[in-house]
C-alpha atoms as a PDB file:
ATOM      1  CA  UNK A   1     -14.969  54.364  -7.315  1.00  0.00           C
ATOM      2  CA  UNK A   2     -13.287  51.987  -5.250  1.00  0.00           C
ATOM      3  CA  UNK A   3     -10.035  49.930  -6.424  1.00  0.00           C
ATOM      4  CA  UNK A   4     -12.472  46.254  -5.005  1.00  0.00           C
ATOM      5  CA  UNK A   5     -15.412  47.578  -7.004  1.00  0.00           C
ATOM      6  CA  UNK A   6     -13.667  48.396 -10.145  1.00  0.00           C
ATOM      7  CA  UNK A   7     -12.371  44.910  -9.988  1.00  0.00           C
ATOM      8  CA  UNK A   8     -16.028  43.539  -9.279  1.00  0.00           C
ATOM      9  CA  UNK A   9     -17.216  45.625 -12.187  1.00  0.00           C
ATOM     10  CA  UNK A  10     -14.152  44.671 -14.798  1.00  0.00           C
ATOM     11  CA  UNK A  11     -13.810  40.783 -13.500  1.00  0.00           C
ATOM     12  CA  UNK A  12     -10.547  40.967 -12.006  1.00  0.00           C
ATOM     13  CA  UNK A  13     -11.593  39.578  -8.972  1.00  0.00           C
ATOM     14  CA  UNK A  14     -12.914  36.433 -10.171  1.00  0.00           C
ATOM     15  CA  UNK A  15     -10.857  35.488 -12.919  1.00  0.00           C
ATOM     16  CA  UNK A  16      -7.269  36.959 -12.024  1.00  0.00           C
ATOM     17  CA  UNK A  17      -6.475  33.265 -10.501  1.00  0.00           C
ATOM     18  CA  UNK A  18      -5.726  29.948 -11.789  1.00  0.00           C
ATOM     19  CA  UNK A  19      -8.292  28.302 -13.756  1.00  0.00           C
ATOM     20  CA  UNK A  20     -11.674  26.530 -12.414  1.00  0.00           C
ATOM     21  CA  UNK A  21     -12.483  23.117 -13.860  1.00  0.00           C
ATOM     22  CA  UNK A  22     -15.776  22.963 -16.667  1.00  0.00           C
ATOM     23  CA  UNK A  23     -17.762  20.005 -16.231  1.00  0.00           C
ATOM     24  CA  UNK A  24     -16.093  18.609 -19.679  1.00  0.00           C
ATOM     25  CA  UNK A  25     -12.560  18.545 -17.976  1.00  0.00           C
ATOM     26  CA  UNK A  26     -14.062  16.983 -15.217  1.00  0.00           C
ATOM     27  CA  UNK A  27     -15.283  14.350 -17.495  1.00  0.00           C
ATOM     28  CA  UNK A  28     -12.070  13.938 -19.440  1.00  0.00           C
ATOM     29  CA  UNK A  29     -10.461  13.577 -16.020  1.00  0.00           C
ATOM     30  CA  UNK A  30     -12.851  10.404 -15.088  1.00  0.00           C
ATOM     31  CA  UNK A  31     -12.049   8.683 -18.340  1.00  0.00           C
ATOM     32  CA  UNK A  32      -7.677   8.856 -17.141  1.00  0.00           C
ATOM     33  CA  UNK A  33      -8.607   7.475 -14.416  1.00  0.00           C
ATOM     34  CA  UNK A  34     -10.714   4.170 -15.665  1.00  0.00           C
ATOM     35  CA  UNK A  35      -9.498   0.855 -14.514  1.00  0.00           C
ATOM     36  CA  UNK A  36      -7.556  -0.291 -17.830  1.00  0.00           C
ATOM     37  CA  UNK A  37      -5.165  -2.794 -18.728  1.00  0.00           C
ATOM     38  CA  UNK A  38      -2.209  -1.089 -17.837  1.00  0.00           C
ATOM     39  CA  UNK A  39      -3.423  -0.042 -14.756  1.00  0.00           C
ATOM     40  CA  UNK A  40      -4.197  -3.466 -13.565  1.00  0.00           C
ATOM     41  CA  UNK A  41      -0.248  -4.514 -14.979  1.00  0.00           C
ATOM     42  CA  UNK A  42       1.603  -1.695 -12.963  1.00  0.00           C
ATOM     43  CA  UNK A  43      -0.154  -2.792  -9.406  1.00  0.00           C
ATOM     44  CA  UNK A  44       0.258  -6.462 -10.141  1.00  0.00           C
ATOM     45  CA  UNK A  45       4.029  -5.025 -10.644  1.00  0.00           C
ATOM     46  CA  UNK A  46       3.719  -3.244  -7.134  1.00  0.00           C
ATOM     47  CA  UNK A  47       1.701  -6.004  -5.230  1.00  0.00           C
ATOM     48  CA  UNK A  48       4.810  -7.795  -3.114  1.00  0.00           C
ATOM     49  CA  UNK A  49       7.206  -5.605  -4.233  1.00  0.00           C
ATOM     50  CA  UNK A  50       9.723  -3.988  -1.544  1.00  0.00           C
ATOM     51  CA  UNK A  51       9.219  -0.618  -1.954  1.00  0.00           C
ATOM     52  CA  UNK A  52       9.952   2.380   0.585  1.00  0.00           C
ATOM     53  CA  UNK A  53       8.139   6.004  -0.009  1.00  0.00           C
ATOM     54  CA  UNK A  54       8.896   8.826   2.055  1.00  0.00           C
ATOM     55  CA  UNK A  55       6.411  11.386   2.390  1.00  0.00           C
ATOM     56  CA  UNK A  56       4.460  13.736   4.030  1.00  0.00           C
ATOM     57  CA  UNK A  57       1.011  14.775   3.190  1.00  0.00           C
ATOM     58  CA  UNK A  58       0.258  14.986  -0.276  1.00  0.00           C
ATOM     59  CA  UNK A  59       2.127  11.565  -0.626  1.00  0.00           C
ATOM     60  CA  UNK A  60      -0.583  10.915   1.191  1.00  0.00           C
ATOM     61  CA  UNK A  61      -3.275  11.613  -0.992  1.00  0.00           C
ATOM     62  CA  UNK A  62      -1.444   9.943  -3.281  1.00  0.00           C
ATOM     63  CA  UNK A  63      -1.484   6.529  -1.718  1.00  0.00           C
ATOM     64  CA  UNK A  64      -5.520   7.480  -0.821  1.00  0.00           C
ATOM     65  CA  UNK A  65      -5.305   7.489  -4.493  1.00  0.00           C
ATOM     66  CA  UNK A  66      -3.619   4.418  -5.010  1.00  0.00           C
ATOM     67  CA  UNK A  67      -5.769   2.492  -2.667  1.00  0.00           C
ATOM     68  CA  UNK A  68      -8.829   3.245  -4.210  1.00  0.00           C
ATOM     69  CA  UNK A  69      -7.710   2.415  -7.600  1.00  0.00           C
ATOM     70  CA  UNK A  70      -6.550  -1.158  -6.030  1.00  0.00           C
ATOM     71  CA  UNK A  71      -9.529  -1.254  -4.442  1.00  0.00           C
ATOM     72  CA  UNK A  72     -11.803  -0.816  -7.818  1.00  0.00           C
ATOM     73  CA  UNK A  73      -9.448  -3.113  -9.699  1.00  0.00           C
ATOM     74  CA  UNK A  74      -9.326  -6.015  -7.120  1.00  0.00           C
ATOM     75  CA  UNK A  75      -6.011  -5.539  -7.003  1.00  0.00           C
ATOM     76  CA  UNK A  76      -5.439  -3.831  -2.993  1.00  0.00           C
ATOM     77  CA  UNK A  77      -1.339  -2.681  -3.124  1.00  0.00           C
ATOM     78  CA  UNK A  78       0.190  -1.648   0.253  1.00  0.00           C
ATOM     79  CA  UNK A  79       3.194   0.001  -0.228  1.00  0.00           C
ATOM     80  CA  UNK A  80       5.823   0.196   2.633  1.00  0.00           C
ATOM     81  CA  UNK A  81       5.903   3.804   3.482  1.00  0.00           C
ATOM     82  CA  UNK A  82       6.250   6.293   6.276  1.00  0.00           C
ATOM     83  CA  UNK A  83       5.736  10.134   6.906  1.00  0.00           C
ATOM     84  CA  UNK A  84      10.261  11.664   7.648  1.00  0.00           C
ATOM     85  CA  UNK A  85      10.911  14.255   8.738  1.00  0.00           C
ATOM     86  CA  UNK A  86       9.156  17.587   9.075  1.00  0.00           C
ATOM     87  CA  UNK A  87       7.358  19.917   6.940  1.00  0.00           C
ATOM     88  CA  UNK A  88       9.277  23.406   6.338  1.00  0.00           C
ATOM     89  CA  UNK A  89      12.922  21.278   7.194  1.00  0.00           C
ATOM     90  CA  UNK A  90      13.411  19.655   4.218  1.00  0.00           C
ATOM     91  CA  UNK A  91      17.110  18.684   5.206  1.00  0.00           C
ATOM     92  CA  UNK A  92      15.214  16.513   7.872  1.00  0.00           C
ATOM     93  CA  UNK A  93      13.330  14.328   5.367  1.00  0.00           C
ATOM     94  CA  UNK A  94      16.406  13.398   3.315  1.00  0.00           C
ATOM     95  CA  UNK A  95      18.279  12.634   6.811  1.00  0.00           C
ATOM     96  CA  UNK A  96      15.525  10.343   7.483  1.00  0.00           C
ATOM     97  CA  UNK A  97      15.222   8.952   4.150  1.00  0.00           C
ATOM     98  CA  UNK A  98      18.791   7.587   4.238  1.00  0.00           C
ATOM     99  CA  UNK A  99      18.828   6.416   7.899  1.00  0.00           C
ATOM    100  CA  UNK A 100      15.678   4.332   6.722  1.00  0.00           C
ATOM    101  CA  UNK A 101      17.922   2.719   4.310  1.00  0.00           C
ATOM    102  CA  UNK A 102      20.481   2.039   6.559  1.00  0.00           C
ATOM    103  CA  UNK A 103      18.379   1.355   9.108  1.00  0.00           C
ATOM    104  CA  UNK A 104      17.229  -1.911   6.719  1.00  0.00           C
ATOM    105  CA  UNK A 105      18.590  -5.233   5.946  1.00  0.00           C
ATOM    106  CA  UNK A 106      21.264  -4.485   2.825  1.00  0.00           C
ATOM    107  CA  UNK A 107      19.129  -6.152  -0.169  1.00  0.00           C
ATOM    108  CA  UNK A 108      15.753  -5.892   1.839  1.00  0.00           C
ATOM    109  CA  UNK A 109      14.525  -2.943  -0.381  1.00  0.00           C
ATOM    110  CA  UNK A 110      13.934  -3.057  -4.382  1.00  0.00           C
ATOM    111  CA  UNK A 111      12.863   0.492  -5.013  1.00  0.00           C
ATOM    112  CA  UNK A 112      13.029   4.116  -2.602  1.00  0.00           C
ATOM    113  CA  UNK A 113      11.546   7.234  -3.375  1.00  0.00           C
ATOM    114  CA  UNK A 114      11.206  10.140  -1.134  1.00  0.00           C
ATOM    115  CA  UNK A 115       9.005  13.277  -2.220  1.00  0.00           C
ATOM    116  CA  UNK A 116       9.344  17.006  -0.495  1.00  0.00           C
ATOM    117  CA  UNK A 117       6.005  18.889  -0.087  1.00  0.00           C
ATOM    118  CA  UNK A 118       4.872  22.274  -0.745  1.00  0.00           C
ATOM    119  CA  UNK A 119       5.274  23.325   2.239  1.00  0.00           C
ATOM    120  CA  UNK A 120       9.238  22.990   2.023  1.00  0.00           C
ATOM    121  CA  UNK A 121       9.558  26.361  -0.350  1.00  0.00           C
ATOM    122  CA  UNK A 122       8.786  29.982  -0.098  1.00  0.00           C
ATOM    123  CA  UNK A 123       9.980  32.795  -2.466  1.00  0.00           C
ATOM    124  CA  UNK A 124      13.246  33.091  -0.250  1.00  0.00           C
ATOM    125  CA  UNK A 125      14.283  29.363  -0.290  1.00  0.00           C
ATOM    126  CA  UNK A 126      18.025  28.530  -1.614  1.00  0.00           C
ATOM    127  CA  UNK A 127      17.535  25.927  -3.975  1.00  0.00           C
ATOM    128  CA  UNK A 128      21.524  24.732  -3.987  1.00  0.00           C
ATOM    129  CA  UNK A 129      21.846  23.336  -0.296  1.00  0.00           C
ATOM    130  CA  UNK A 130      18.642  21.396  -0.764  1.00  0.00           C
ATOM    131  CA  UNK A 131      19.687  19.799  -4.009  1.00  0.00           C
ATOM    132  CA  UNK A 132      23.355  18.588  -2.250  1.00  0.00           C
ATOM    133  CA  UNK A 133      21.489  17.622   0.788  1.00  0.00           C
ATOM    134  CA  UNK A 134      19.550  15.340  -1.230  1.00  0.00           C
ATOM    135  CA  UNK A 135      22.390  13.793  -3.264  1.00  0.00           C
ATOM    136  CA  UNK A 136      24.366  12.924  -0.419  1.00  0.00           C
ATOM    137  CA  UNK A 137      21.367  10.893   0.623  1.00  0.00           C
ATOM    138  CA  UNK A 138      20.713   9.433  -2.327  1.00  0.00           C
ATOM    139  CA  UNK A 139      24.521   8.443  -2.199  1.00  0.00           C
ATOM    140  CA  UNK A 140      23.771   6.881   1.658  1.00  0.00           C
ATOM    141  CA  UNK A 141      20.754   5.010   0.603  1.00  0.00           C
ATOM    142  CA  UNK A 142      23.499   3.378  -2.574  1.00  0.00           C
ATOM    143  CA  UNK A 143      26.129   2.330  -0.451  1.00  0.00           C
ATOM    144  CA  UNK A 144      23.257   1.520   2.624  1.00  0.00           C
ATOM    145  CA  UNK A 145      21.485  -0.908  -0.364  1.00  0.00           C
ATOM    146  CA  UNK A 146      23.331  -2.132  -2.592  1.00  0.00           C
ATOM    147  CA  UNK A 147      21.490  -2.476  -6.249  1.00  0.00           C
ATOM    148  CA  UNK A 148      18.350  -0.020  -4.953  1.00  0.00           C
ATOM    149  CA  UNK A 149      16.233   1.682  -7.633  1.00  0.00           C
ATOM    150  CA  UNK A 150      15.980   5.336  -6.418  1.00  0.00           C
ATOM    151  CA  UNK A 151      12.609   7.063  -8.545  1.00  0.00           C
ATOM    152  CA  UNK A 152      13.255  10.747  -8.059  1.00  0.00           C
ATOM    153  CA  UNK A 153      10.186  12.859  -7.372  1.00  0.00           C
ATOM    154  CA  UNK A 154       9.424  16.430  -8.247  1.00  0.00           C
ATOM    155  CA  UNK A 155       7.847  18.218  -5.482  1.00  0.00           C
ATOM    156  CA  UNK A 156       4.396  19.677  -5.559  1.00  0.00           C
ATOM    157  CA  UNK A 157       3.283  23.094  -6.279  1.00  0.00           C
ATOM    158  CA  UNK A 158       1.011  25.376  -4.751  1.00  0.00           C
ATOM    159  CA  UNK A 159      -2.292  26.264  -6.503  1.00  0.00           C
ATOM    160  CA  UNK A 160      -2.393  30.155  -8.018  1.00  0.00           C
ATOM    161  CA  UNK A 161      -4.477  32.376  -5.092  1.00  0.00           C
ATOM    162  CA  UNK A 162      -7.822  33.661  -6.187  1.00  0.00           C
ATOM    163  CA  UNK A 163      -9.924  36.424  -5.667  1.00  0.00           C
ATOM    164  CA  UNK A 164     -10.259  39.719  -4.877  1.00  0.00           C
ATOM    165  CA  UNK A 165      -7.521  40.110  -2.687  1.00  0.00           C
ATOM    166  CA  UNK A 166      -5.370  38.214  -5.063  1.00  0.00           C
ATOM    167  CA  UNK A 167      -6.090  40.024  -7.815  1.00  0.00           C
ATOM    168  CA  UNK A 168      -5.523  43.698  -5.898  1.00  0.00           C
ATOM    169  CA  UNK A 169      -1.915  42.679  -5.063  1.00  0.00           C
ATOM    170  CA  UNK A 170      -1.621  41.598  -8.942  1.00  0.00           C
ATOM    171  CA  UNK A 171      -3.211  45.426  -9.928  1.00  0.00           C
ATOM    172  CA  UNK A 172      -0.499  46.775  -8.036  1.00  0.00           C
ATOM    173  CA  UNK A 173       2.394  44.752  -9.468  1.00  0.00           C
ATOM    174  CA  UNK A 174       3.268  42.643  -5.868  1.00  0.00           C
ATOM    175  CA  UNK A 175       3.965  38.860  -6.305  1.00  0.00           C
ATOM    176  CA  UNK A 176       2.439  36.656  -4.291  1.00  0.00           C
ATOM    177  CA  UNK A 177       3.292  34.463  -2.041  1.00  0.00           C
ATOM    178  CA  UNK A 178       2.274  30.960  -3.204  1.00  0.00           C
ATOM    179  CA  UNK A 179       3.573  31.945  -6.605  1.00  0.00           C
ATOM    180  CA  UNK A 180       7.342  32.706  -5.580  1.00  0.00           C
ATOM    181  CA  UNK A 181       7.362  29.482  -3.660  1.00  0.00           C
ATOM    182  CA  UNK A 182       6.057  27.344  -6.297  1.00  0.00           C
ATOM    183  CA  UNK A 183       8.744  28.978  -8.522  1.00  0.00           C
ATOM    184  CA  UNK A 184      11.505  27.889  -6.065  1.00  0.00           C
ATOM    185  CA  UNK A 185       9.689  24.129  -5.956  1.00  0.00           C
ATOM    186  CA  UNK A 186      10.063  24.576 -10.040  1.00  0.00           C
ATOM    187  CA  UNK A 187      13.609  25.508  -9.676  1.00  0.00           C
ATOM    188  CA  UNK A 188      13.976  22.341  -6.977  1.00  0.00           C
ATOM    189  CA  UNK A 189      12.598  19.791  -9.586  1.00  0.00           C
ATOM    190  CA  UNK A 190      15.172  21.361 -12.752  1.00  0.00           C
ATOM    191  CA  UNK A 191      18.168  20.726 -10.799  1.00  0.00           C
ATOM    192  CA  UNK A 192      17.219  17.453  -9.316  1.00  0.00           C
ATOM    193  CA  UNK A 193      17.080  16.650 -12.975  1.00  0.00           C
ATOM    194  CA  UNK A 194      20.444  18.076 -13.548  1.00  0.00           C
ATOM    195  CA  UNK A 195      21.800  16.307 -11.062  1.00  0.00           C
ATOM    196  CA  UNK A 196      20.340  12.973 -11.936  1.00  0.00           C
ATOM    197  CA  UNK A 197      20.561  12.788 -15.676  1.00  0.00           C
ATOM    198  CA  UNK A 198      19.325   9.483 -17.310  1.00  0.00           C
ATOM    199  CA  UNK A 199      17.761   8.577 -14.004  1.00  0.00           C
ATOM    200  CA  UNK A 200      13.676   7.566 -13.153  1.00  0.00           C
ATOM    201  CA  UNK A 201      11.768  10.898 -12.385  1.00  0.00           C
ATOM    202  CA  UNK A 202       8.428  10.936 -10.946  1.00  0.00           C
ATOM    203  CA  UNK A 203       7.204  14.823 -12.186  1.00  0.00           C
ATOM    204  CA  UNK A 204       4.733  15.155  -9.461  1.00  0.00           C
ATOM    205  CA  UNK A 205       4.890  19.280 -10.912  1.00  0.00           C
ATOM    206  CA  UNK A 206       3.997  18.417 -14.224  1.00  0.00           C
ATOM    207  CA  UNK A 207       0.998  15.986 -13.573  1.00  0.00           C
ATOM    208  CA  UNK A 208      -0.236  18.469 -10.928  1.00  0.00           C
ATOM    209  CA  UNK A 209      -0.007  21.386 -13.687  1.00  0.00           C
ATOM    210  CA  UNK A 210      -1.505  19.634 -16.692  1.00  0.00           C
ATOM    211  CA  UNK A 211      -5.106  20.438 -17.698  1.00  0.00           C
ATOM    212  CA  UNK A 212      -6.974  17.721 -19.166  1.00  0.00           C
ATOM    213  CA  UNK A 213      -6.500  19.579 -22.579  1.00  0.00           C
ATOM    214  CA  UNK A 214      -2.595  18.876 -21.869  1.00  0.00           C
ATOM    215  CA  UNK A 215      -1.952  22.599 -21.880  1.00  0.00           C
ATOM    216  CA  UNK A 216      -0.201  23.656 -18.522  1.00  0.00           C
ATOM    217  CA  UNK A 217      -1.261  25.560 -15.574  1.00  0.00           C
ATOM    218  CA  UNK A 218       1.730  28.359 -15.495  1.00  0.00           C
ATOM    219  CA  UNK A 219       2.219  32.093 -14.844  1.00  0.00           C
ATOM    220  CA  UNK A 220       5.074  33.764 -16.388  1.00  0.00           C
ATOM    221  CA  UNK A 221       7.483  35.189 -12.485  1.00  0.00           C
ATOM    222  CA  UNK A 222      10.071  37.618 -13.365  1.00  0.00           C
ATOM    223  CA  UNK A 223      10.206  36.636 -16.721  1.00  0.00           C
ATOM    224  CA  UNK A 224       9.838  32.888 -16.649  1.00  0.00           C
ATOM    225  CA  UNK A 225       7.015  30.462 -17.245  1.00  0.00           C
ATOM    226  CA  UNK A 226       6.493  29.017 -13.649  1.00  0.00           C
ATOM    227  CA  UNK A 227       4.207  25.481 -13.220  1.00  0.00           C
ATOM    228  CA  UNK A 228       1.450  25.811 -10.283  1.00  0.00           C
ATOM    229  CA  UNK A 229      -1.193  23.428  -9.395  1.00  0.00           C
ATOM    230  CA  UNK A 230      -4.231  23.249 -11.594  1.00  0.00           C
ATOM    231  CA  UNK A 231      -7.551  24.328  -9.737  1.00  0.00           C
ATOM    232  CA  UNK A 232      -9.574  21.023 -10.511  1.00  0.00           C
ATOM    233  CA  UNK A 233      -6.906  18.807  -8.712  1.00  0.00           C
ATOM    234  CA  UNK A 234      -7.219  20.553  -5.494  1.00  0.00           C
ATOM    235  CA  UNK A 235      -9.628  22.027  -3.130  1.00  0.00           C
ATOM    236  CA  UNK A 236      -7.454  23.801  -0.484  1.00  0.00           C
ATOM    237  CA  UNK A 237      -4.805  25.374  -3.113  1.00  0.00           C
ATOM    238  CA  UNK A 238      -2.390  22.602  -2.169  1.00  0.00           C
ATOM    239  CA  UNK A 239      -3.307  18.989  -1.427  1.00  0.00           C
ATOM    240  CA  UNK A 240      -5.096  16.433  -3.971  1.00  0.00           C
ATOM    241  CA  UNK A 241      -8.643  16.356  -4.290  1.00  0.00           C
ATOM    242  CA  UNK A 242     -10.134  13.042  -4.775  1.00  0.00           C
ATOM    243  CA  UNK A 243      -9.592  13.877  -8.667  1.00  0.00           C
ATOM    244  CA  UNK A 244      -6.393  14.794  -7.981  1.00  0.00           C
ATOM    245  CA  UNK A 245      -5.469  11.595  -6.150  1.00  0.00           C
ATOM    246  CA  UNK A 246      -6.461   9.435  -8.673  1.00  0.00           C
ATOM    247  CA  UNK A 247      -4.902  11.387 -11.124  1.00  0.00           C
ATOM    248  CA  UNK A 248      -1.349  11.171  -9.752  1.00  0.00           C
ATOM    249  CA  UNK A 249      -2.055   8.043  -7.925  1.00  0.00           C
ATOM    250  CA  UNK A 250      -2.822   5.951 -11.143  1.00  0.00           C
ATOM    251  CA  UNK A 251       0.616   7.978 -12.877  1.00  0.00           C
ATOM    252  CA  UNK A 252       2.975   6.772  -9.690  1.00  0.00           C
ATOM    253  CA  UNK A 253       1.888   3.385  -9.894  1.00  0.00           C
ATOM    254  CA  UNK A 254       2.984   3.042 -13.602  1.00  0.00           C
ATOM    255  CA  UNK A 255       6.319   5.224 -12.813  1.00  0.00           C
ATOM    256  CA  UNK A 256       7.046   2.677  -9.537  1.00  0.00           C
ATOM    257  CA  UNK A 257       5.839  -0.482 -11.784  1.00  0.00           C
ATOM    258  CA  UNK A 258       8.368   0.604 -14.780  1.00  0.00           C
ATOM    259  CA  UNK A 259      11.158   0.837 -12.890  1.00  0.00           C
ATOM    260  CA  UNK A 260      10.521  -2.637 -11.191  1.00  0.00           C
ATOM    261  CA  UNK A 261      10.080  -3.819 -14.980  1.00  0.00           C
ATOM    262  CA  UNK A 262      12.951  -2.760 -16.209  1.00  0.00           C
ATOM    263  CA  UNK A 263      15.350  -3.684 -13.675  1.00  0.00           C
ATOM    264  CA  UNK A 264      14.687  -7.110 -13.216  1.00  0.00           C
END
């Protein structure tokens, strides 16, 4: 018998990949995402406010996100923001994120955020450059503008591979791709922590890894529990869905909003 029918005929093949959504998640999903009180606060917050966000394209979807929530409130929020740099040079978004801030008037921005994508890791990625890249922009934008809020933001994660070719390279103990880079991305978003203690994080990761149920969408690589992007936030194994995007969207808002609030 062949090694794709024996996985047919035990399941492998279907259900060796992340998780599908039920139609209760879904449901549970809708009901995060209502128009609430606090909601309606954290864009009020963000309406006028001089904000910068870096991004390429699942910061995006985010801002899809957050336009459609402003949108349902009656509350629209533009956000200043730009695509920098280029995906799979990571150095080159940080470069651009602190000539943006010098590029400014000093005192022109209140808050700056700049989020790496998916695309930026693979299973061979060194971690340790990226991380000192980053802080020596983060130490630009400072001196660039004075008094800035800097929100740090965990990058995103790839979704875990289905199917039956998935599953055969899982039969026959080979990692795959997607799952060694979302373990560097992981490893990213720890040491940005560590380097930042005490400091605003946006955990893109975690939101994008939460089920509805609050467990976690993870896979234990070499040893260690690795986050990866739940199944019902995505439809392409890497950028937001339009669940997704409200999701995260509504989640940013309140993380931007906060650290307005508790600034001022």
């Amino acid at each position: 018998m062949k090694l794709a029918a024996i996985l047919l005929a035990t399941g492998l093949g279907a259900a060796c990949g992340g998780s599908s959504p039920s139609a209760v998640e879904m449901k549970n999903l809708e009901s995060k995402t209502v128009i609430d009180a606090t909601l309606k606060a954290d864009l009020e917050t963000l309406r006028g406010a001089r904000v910068f966000f870096g991004h390429q394209s699942v910061g995006a979807n985010i801002l899809e996100g957050l336009r459609t929530l402003g949108q349902e409130a009656g509350i629209p929020v533009e956000i200043g923001e730009a695509g920098v740099g280029a995906n799979q040079q990571p150095l080159s978004k940080f470069e651009d994120f602190a000539k943006r801030a010098e590029s400014a008037a000093p005192g022109s921005l209140q808050l700056m955020a700049v989020k790496l994508c998916y695309a930026d890791f693979a299973p061979d990625t060194d971690v340790a450059p990226m991380i000192e890249s980053y802080k020596a922009a983060v130490a630009r934008v400072r001196k660039a503008q004075p008094g800035v809020r800097i929100v740090h933001v965990t990058p995103p994660l790839f979704a875990r591979p289905t199917g039956l070719k998935a599953g055969v390279k899982r039969t026959l103990g080979k990692q795959l791709w997607e799952e060694g880079a979302s373990a560097k991305s992981a490893a990213f978003g720890e040491q940005l922590r560590a380097a930042f203690p005490g400091e605003p994080v946006f955990d893109l990761a975690a939101l994008e890894s939460t089920r509805p149920d609050g467990s976690r969408e993870q896979y234990a690589i070499d040893g260690k529990q690795v986050p990866m992007l739940w199944a019902g936030f995505t439809s392409d194994g890497g950028h937001l869905n339009e669940t997704g995007k409200r999701v995260v969207a509504k989640a940013f808002a309140h993380a931007l909003a906060e650290e307005l609030r508790t600034r001022r």
